[in-house]
Protein backbone atom coordinates (compact mmCIF):
# COMPACT_ATOMS: atom_id res chain seq x y z
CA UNK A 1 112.65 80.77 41.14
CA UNK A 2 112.87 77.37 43.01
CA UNK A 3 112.32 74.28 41.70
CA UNK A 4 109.79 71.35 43.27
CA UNK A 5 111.47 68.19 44.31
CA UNK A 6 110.78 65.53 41.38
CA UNK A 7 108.74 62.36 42.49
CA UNK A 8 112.16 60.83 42.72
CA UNK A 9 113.76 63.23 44.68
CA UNK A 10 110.64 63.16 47.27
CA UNK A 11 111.22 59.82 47.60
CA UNK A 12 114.73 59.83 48.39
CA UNK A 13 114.02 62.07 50.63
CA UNK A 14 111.05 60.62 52.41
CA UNK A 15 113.51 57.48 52.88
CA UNK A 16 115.86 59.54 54.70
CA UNK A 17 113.73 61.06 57.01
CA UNK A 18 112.38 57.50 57.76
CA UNK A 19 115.70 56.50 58.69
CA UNK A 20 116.07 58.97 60.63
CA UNK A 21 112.76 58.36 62.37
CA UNK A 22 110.98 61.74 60.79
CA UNK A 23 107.36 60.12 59.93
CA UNK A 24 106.10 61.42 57.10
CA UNK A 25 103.02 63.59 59.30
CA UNK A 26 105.99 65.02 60.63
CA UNK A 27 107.35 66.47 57.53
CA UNK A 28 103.86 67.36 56.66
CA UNK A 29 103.60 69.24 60.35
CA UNK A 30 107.17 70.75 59.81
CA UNK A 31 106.72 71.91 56.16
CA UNK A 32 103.54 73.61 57.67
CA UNK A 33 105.84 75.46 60.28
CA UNK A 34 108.67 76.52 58.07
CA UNK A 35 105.84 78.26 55.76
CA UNK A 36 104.72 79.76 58.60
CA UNK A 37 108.04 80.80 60.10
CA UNK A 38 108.70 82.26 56.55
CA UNK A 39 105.15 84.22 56.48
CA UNK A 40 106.32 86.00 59.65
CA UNK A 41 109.88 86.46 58.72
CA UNK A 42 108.44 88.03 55.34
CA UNK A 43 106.78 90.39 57.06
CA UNK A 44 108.62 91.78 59.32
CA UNK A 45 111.56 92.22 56.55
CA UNK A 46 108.64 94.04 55.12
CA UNK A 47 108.33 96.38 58.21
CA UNK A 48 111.28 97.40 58.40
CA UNK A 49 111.91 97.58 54.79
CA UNK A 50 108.46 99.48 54.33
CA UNK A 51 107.34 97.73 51.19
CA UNK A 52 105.27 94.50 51.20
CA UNK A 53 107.41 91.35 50.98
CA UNK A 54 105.82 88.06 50.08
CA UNK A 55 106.90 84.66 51.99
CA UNK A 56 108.15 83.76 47.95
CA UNK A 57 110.10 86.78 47.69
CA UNK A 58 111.87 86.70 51.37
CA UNK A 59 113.27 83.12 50.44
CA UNK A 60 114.35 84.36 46.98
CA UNK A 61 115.84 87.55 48.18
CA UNK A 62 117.08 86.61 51.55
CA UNK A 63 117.35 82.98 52.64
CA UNK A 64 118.39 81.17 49.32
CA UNK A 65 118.08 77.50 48.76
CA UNK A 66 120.62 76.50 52.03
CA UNK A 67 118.95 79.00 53.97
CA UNK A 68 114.79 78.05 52.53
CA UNK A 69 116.62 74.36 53.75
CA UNK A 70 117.65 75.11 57.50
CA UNK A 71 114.51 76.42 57.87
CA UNK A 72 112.73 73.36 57.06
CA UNK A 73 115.38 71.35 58.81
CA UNK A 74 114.90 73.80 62.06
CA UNK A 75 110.82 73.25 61.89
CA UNK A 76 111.73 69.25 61.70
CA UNK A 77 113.80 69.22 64.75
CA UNK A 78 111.38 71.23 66.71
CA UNK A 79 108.43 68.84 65.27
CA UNK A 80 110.33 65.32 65.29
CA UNK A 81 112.10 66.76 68.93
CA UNK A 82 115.59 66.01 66.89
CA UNK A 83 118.24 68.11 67.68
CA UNK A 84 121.04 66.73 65.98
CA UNK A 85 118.48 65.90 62.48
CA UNK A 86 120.64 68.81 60.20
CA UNK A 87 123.62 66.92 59.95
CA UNK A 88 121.87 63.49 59.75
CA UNK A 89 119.88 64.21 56.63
C-alpha cells in the first residue's frame, strides 16, 4: 500500500510546482485527471483480464510508485500546458 505525502512533504512539493509555475488549482485539476486516467486504465486491465480491477489495485499491481508518478506528472503537463514539467520537478 502507498503512503500519503506528510504535511511536509506536500509542502515541498507545492513549492516546486510554484516554481515551476504549476498553481496549486492546477495540481488540484491534474490530481483529478490522473484519478480519472487511472479509473479508465483500471478498467480496461479489468476487461481484458476478466475480473474487476479497482483504480487502487491497477496502481499497486501495475504502475508502481514511478509509474502512479508519471501519471500525475502527464495529467500536470496536459493541465499546466508544460511539456518539459517531468524533468523539472
Amino acid at each position: 500500500m502507498f503512503r500519503e505525502l506528510t504535511p511536509d512533504e506536500r509542502q515541498v512539493l507545492a513549492d516546486r510546482l510554484a516554481i515551476q509555475g504549476v498553481t496549486p488549482q492546477q495540481f488540484a485539476k491534474a490530481q483529478e485527471l490522473a484519478r480519472t486516467l487511472s479509473g479508465a486504465l483500471a478498467r480496461a486491465c479489468g476487461d481484458v483480464t476478466g475480473r474487476s480491477v479497482t483504480p487502487v489495485e491497477f496502481i499497486e499491481e501495475v504502475l508502481g510508485v514511478e509509474g502512479a508518478g508519471r501519471l500525475v506528472v502527464y495529467a500536470l503537463r496536459e493541465v499546466a500546458g508544460r511539456r518539459d514539467l517531468y524533468r523539472d520537478v
